[in-house]
N, C-alpha and C. Protein backbone atom coordinates (compact mmCIF):
# COMPACT_ATOMS: atom_id res chain seq x y z
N UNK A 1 0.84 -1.18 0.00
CA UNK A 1 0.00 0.00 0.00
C UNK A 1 0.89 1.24 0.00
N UNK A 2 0.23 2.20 -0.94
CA UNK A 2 1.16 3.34 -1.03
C UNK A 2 1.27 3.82 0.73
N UNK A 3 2.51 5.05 0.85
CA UNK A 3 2.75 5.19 2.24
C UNK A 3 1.64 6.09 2.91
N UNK A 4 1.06 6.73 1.96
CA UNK A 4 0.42 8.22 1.97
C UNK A 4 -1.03 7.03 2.75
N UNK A 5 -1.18 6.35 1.91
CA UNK A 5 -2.65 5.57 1.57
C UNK A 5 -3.66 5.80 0.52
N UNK A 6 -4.84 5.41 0.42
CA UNK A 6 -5.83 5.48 -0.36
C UNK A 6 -6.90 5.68 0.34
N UNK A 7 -7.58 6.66 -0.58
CA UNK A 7 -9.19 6.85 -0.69
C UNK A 7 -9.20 6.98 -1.60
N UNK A 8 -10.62 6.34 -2.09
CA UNK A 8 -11.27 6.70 -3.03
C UNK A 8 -11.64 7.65 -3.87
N UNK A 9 -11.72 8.54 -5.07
CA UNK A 9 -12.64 9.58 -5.58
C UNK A 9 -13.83 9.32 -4.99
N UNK A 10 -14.52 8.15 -5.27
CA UNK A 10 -15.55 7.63 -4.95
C UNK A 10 -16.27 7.82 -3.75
N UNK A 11 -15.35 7.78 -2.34
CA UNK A 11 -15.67 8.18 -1.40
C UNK A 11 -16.12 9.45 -0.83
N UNK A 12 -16.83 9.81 0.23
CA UNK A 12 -17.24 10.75 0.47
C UNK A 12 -17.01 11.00 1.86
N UNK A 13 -16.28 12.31 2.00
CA UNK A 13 -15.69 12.47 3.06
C UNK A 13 -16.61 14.12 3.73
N UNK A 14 -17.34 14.08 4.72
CA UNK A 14 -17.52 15.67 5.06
C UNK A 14 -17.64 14.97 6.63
N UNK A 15 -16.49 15.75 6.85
CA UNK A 15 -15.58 15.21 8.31
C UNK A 15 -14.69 16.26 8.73
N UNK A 16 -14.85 17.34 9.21
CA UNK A 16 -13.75 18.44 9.71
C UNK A 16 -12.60 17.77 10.57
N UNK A 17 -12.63 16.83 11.07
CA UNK A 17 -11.70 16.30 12.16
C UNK A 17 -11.36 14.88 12.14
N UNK A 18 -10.50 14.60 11.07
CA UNK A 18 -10.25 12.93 10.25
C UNK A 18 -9.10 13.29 10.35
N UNK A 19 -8.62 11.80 10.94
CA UNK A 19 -7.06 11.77 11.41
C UNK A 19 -6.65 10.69 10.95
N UNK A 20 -5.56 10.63 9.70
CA UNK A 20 -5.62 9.40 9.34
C UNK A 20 -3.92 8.97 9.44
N UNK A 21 -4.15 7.67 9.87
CA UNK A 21 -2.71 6.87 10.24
C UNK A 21 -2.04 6.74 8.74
N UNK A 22 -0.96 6.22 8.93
CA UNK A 22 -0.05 5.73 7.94
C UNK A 22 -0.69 4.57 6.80
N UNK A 23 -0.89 4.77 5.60
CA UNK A 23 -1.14 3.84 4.95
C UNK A 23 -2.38 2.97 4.62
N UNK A 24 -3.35 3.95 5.47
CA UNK A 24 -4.80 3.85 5.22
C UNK A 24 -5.65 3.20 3.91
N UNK A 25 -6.86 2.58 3.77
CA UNK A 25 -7.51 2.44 2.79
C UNK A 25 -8.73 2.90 2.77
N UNK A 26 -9.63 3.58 2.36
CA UNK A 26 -10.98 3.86 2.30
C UNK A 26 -11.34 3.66 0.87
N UNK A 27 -12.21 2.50 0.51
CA UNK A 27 -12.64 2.39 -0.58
C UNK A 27 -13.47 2.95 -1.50
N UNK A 28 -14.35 2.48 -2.38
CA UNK A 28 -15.26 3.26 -3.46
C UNK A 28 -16.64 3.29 -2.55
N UNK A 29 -17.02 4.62 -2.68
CA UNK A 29 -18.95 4.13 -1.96
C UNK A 29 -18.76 4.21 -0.42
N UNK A 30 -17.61 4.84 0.26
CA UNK A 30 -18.07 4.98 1.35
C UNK A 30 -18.62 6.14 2.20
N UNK A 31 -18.56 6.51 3.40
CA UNK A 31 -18.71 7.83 3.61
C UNK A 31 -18.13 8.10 4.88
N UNK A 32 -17.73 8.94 5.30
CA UNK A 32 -17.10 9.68 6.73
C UNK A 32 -18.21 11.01 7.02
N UNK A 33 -19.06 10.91 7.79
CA UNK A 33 -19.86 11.98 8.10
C UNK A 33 -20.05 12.52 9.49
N UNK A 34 -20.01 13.84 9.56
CA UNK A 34 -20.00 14.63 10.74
C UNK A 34 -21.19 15.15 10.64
N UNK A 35 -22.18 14.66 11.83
CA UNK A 35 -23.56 15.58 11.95
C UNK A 35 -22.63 16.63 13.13
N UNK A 36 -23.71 17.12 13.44
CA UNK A 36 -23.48 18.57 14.48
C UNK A 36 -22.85 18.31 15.57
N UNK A 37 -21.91 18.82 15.81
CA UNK A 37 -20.81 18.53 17.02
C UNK A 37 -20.31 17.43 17.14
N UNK A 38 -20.35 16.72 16.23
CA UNK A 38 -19.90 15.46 15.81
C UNK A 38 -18.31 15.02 16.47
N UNK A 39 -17.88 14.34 17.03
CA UNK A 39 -16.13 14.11 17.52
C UNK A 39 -15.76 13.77 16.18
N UNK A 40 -14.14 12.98 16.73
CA UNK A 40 -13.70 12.74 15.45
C UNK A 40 -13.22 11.55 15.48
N UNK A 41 -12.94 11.46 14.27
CA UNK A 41 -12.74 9.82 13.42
C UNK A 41 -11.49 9.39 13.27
N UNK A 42 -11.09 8.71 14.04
CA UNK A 42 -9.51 8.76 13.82
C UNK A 42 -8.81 7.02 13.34
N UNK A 43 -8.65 6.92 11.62
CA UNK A 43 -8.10 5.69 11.22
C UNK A 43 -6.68 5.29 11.44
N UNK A 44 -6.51 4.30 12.18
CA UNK A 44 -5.27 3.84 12.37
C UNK A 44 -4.05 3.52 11.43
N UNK A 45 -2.99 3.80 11.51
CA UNK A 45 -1.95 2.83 10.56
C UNK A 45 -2.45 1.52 9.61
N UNK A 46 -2.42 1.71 8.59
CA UNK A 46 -3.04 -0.11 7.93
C UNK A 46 -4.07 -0.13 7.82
N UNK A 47 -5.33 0.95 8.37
CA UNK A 47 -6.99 0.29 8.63
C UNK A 47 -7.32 0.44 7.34
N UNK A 48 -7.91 -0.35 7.18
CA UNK A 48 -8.77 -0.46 5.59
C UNK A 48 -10.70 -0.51 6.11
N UNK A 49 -11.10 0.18 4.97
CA UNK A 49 -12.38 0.41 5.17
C UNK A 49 -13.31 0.07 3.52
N UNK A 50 -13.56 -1.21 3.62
CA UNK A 50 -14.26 -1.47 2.29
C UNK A 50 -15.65 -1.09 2.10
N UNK A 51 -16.11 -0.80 0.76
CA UNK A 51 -17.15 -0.46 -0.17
C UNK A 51 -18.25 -0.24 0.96
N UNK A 52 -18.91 0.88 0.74
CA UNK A 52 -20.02 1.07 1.01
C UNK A 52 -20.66 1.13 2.83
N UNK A 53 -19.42 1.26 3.13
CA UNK A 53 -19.52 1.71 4.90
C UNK A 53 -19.60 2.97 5.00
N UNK A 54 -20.39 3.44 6.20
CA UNK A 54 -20.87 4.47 6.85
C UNK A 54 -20.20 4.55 8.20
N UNK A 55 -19.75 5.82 8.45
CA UNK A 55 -19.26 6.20 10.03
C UNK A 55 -19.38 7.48 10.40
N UNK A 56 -20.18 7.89 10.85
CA UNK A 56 -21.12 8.64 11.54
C UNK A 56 -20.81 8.84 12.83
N UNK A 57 -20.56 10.51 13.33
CA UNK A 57 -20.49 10.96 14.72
C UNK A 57 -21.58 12.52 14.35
N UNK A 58 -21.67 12.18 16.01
CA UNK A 58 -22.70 13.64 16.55
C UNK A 58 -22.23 13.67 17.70
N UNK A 59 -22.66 14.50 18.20
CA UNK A 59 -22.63 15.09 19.21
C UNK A 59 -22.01 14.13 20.55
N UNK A 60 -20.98 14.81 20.89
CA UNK A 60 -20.97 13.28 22.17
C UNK A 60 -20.13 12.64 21.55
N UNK A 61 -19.66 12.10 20.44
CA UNK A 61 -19.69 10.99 19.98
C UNK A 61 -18.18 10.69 18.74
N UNK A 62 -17.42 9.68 19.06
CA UNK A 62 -16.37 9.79 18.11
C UNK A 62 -16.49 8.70 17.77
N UNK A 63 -15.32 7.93 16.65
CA UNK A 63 -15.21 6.97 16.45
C UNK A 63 -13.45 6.51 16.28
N UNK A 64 -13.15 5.43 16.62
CA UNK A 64 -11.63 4.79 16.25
C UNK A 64 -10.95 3.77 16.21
N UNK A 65 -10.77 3.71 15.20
CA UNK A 65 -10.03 2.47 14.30
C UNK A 65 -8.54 2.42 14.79
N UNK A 66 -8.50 0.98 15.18
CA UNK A 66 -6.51 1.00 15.85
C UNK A 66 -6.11 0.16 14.45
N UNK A 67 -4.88 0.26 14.76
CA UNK A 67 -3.75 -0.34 13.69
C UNK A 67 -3.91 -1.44 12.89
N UNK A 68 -4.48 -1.64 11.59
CA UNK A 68 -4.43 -3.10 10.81
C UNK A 68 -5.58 -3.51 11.19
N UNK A 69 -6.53 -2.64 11.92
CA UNK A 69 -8.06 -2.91 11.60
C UNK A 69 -8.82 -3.32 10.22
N UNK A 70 -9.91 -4.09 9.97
CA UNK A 70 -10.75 -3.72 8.94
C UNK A 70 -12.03 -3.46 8.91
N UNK A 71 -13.23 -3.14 8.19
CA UNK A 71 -13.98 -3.17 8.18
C UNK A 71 -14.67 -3.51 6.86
N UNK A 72 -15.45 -4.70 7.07
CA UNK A 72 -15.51 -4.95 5.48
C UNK A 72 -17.03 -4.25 4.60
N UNK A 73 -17.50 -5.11 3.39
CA UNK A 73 -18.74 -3.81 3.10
C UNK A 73 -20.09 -3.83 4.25
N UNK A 74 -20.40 -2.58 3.54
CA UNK A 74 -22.03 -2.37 4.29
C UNK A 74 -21.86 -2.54 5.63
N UNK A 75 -20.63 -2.13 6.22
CA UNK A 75 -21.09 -1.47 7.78
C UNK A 75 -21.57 -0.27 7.89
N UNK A 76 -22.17 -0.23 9.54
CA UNK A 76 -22.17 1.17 9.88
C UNK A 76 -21.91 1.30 10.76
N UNK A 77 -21.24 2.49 11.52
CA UNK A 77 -20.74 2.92 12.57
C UNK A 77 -21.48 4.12 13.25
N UNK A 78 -22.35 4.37 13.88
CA UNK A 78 -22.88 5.57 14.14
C UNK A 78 -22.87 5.79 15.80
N UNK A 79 -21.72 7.03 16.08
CA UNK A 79 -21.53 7.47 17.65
C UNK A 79 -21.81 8.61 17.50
N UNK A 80 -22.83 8.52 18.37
CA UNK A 80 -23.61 9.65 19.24
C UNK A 80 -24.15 9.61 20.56
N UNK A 81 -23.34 10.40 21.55
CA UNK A 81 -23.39 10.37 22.91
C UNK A 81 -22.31 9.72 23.64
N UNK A 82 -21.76 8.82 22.95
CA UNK A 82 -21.11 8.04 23.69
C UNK A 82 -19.84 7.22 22.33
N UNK A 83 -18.31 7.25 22.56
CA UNK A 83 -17.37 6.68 21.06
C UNK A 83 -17.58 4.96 20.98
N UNK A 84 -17.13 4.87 19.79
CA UNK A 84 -17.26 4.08 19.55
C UNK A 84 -15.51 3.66 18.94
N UNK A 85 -15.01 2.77 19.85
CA UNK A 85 -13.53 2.55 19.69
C UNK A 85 -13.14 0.63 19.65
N UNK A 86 -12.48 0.84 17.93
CA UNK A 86 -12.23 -0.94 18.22
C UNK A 86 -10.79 -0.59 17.83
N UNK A 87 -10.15 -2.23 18.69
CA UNK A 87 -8.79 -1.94 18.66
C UNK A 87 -8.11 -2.21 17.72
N UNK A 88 -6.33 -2.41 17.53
CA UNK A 88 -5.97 -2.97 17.10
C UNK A 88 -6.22 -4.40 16.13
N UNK A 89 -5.79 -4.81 14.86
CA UNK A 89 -5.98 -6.07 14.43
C UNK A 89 -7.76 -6.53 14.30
N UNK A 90 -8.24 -5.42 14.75
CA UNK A 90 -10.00 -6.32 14.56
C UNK A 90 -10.12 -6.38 13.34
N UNK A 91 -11.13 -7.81 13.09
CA UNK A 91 -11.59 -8.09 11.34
C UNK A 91 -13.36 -7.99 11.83
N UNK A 92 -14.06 -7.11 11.07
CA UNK A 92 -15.39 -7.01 11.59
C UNK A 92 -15.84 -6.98 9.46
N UNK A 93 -16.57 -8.48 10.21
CA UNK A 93 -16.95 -8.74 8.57
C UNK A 93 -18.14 -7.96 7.93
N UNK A 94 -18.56 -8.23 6.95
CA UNK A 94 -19.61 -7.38 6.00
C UNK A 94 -20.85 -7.29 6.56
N UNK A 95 -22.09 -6.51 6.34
CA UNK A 95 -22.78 -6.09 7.04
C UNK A 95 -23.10 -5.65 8.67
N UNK A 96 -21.89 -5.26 9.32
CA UNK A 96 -22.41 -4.97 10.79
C UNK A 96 -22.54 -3.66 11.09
N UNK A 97 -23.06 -3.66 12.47
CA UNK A 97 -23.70 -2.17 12.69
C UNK A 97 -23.33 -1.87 14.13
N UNK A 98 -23.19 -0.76 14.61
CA UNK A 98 -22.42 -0.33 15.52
C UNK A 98 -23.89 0.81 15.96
N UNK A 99 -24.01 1.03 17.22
CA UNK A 99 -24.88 2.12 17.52
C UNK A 99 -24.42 2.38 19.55
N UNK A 100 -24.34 3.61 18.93
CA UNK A 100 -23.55 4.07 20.94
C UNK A 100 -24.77 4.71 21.10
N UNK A 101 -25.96 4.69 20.65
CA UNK A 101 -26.64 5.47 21.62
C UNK A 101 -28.83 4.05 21.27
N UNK A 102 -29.51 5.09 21.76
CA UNK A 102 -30.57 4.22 21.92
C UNK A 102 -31.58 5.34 21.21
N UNK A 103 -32.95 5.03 20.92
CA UNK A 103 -33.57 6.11 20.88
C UNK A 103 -34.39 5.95 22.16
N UNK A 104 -35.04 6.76 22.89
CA UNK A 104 -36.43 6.91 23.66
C UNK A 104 -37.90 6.18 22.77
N UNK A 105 -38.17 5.74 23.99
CA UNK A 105 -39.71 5.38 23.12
C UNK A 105 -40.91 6.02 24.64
N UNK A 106 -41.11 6.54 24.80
CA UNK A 106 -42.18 6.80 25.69
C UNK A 106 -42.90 7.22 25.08
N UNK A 107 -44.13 6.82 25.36
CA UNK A 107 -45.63 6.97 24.79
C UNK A 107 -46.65 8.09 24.53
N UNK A 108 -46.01 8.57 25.94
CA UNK A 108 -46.97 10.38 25.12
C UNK A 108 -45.93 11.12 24.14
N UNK A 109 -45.09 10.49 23.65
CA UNK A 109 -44.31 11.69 22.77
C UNK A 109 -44.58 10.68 21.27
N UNK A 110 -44.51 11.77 20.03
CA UNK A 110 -44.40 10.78 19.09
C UNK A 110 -42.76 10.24 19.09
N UNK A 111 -42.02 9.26 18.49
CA UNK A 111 -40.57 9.11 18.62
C UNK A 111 -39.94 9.61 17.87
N UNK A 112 -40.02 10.71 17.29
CA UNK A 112 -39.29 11.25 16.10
C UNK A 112 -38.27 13.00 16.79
N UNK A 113 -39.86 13.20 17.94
CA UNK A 113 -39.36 14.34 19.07
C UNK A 113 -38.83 13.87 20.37
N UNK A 114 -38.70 12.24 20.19
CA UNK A 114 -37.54 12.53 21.56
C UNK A 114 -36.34 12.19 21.44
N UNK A 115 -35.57 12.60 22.56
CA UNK A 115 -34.20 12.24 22.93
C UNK A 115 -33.22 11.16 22.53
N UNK A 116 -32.49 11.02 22.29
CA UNK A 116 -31.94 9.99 22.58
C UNK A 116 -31.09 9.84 23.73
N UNK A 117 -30.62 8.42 23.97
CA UNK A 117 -30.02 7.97 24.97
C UNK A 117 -28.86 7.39 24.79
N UNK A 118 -28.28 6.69 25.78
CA UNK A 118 -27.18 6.11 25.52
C UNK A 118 -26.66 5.35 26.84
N UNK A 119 -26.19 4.18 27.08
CA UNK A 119 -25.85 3.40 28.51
C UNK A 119 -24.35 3.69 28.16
N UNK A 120 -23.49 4.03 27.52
CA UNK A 120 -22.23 4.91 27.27
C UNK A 120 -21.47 3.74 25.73
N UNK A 121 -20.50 3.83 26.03
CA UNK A 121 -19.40 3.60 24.41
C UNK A 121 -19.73 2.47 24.16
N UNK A 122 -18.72 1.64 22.73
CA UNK A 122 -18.80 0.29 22.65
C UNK A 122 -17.04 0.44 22.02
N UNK A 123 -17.11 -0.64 22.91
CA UNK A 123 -15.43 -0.81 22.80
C UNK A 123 -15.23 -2.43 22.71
N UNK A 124 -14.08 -2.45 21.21
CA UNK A 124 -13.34 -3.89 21.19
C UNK A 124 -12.49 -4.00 21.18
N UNK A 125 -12.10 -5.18 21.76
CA UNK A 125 -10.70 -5.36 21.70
C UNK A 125 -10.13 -6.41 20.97
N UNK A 126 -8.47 -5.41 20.99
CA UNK A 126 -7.66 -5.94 20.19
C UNK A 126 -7.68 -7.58 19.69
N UNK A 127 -7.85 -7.74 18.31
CA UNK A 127 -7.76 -8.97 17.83
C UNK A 127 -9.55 -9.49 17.64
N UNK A 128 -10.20 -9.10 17.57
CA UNK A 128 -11.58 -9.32 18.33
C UNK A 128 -11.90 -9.80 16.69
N UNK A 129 -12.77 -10.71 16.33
CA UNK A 129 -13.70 -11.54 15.28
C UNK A 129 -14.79 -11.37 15.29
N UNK A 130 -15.84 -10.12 14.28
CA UNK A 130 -16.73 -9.97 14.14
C UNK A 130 -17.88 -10.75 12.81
N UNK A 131 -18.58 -11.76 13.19
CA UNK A 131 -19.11 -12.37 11.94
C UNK A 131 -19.66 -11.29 10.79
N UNK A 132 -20.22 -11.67 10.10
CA UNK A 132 -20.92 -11.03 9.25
C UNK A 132 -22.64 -10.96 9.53
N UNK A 133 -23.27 -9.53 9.77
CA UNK A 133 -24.47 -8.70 10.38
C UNK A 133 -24.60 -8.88 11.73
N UNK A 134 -23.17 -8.84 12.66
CA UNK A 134 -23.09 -8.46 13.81
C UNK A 134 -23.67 -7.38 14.53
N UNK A 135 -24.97 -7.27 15.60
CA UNK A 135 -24.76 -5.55 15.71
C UNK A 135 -24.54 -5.54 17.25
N UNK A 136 -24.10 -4.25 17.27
CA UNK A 136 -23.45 -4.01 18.75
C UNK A 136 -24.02 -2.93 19.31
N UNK A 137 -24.98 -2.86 19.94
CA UNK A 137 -25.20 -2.04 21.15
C UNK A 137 -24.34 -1.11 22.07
N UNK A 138 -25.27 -0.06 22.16
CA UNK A 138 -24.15 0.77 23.37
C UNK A 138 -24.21 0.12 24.81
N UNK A 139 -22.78 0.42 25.27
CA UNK A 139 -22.52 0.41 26.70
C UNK A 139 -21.79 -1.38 26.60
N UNK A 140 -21.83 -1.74 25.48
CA UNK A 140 -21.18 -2.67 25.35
C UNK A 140 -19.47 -3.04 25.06
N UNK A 141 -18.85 -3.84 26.16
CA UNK A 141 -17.43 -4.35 25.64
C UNK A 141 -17.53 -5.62 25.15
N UNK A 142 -16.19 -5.96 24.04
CA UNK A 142 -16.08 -7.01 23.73
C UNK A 142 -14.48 -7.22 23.57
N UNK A 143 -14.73 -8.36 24.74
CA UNK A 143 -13.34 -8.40 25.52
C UNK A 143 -12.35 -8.41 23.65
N UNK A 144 -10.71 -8.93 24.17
CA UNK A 144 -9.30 -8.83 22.96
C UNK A 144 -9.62 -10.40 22.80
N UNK A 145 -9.51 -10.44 21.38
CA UNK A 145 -9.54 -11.90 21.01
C UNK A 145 -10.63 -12.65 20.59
N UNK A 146 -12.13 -11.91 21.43
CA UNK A 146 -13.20 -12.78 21.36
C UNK A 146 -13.83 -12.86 19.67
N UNK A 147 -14.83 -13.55 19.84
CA UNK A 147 -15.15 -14.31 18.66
C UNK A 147 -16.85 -14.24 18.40
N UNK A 148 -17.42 -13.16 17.77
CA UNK A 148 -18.81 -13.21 17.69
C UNK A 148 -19.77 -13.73 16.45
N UNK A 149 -20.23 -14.27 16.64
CA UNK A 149 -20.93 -15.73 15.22
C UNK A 149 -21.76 -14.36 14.28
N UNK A 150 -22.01 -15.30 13.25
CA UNK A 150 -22.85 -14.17 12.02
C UNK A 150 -24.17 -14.00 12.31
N UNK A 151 -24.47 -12.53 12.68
CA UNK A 151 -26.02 -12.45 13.37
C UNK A 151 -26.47 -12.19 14.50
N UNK A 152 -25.22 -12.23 15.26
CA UNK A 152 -25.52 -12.34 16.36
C UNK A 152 -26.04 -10.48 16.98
N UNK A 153 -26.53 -10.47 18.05
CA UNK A 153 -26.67 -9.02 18.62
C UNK A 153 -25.98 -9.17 20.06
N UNK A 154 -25.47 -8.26 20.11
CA UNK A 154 -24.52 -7.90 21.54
C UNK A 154 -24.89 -6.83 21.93
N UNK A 155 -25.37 -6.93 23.53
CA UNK A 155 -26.37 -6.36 24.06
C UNK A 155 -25.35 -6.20 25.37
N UNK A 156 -24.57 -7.21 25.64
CA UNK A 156 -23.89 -6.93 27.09
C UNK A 156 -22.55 -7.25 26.98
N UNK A 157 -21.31 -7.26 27.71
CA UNK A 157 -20.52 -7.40 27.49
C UNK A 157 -20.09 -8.95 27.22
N UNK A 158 -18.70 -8.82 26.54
CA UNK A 158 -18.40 -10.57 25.94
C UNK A 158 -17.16 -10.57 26.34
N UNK A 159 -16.58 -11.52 27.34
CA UNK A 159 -15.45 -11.76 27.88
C UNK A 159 -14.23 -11.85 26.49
N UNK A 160 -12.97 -11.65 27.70
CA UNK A 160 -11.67 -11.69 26.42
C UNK A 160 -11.67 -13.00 25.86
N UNK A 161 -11.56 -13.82 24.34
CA UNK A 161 -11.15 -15.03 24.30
C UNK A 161 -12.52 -15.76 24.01
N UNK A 162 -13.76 -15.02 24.44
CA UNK A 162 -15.14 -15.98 24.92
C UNK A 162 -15.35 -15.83 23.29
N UNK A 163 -16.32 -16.86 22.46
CA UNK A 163 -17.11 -17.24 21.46
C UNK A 163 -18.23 -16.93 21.66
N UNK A 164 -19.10 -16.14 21.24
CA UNK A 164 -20.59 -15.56 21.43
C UNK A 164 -21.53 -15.72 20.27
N UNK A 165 -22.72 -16.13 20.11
CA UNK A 165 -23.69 -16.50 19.16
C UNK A 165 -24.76 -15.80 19.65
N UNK A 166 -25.97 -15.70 18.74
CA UNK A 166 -27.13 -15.26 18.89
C UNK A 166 -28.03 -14.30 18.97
N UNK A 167 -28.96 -14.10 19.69
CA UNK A 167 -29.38 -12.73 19.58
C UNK A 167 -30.48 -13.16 21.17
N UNK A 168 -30.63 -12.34 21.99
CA UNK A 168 -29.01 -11.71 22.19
C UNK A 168 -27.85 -12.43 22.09
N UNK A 169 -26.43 -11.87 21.80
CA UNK A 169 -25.71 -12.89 22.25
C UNK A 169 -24.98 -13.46 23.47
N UNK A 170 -25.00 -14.91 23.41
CA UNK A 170 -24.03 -15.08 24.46
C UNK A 170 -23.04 -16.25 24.43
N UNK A 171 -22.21 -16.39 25.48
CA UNK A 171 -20.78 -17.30 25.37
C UNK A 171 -21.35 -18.85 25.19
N UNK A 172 -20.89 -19.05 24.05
CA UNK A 172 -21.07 -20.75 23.82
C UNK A 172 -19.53 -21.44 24.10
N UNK A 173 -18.94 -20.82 23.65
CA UNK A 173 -17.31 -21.19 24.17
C UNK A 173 -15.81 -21.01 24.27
N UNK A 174 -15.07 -20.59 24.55
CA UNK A 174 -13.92 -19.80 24.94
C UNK A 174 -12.63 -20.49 24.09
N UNK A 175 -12.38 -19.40 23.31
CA UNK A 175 -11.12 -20.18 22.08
C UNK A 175 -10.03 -21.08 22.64
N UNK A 176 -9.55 -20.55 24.22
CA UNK A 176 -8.83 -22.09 24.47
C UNK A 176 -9.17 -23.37 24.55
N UNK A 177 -10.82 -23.43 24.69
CA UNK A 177 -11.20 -24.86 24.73
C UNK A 177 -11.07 -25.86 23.67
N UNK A 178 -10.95 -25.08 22.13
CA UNK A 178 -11.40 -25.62 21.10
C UNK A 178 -10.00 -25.31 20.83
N UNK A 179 -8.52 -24.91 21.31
CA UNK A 179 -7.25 -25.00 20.79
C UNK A 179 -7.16 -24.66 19.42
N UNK A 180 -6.77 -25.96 18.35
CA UNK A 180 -6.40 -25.42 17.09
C UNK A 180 -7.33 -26.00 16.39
N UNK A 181 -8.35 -26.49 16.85
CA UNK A 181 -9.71 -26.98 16.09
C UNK A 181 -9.89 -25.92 14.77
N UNK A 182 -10.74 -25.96 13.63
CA UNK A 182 -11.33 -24.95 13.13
C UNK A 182 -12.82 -24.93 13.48
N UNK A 183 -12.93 -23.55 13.60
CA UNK A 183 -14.42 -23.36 13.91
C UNK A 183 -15.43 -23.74 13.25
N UNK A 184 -16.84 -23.88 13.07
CA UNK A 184 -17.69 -23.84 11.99
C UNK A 184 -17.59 -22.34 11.30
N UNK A 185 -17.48 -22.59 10.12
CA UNK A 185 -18.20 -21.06 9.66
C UNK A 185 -19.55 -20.78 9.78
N UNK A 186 -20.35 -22.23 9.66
CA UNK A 186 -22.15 -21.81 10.13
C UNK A 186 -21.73 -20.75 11.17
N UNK A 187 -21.27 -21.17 12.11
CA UNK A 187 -20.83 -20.58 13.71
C UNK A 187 -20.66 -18.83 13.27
N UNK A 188 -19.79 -18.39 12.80
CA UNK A 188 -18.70 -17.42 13.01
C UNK A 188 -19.28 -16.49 11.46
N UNK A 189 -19.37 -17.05 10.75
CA UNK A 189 -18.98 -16.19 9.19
C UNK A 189 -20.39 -15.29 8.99
């Protein structure tokens, strides 16, 4: 990869505060967007960001990519109220969705005029395996290493190392148990 990095023509960037590491990729069809008071977006050394992802901050709200991250197509990332930070080495496969905040639903209001909320950030860690249409909830960690199946929703936190399925999800089993086994991809992909 050139040293500078790549983006796209294609891409669409309206982001006052984009900090980009060494050697970056942002592909065709994506977007970097700053609503109002939006934090900032900061891509790591190596992170690559394929086709047709969205990352979105407001108010409250940043986002950040560590070193040799990826993100593959048709994610979205949207922090508001609360960042949204994955570490180092994460592979977060095609279609997932990221949300740091909640909307309100109370009943005498219509939901379009209320608030939103937020139980605070969502943070992963380093090395972390995201299947494909993962979504992640705010106020959620997911421990370094762990391993979340395709589909699943993460609603609470997921230990370092732990294997998580479902919706909600939760720990079916912890990568030392299964050593150098290969996983299912039913499982994971």
């Amino acid at each position: 990869m050139y040293r500078h990095g790549y983006i796209s023509p294609r891409a669409t960037i309206y982001h006052s505060d984009l900090h980009l590491g060494a050697r970056v990729f942002v592909d065709d069809d994506c977007m970097i967007y700053q609503n109002n008071d939006g934090g900032t977006v900061t891509l790591g050394d190596k992170s690559r960001i394929y086709r047709n992802t969205i990352i979105e901050t407001g108010a409250g709200g940043h986002v950040t990519l560590g070193n040799n991250a990826s993100i593959h197509p048709r994610c979205q990332l949207n922090a508001y109220l609360a960042p949204i930070e994955i570490g180092d080495d994460v592979m977060i496969a095609a279609n997932c969705a990221f949300y740091s905040y909640d909307h309100s639903i109370d009943s005498d209001t219509p939901i379009h005029k209320q608030p939103i909320t937020s139980k605070g950030g969502i943070a992963i860690g380093k090395e972390a395996w995201l299947g494909t249409g993962v979504i992640v909830l705010c106020g959620v960690r997911i421990g370094e290493g762990a391993v979340i199946g395709a589909g699943s929703v993460v609603t609470k936190d997921i230990p370092e190392g732990a294997i998580a399925v479902g919706n909600p999800a939760r720990v079916v089993k912890t990568r030392n148990e299964i050593g150098s086994e290969n996983v299912s991809t039913e499982i994971i992909s």
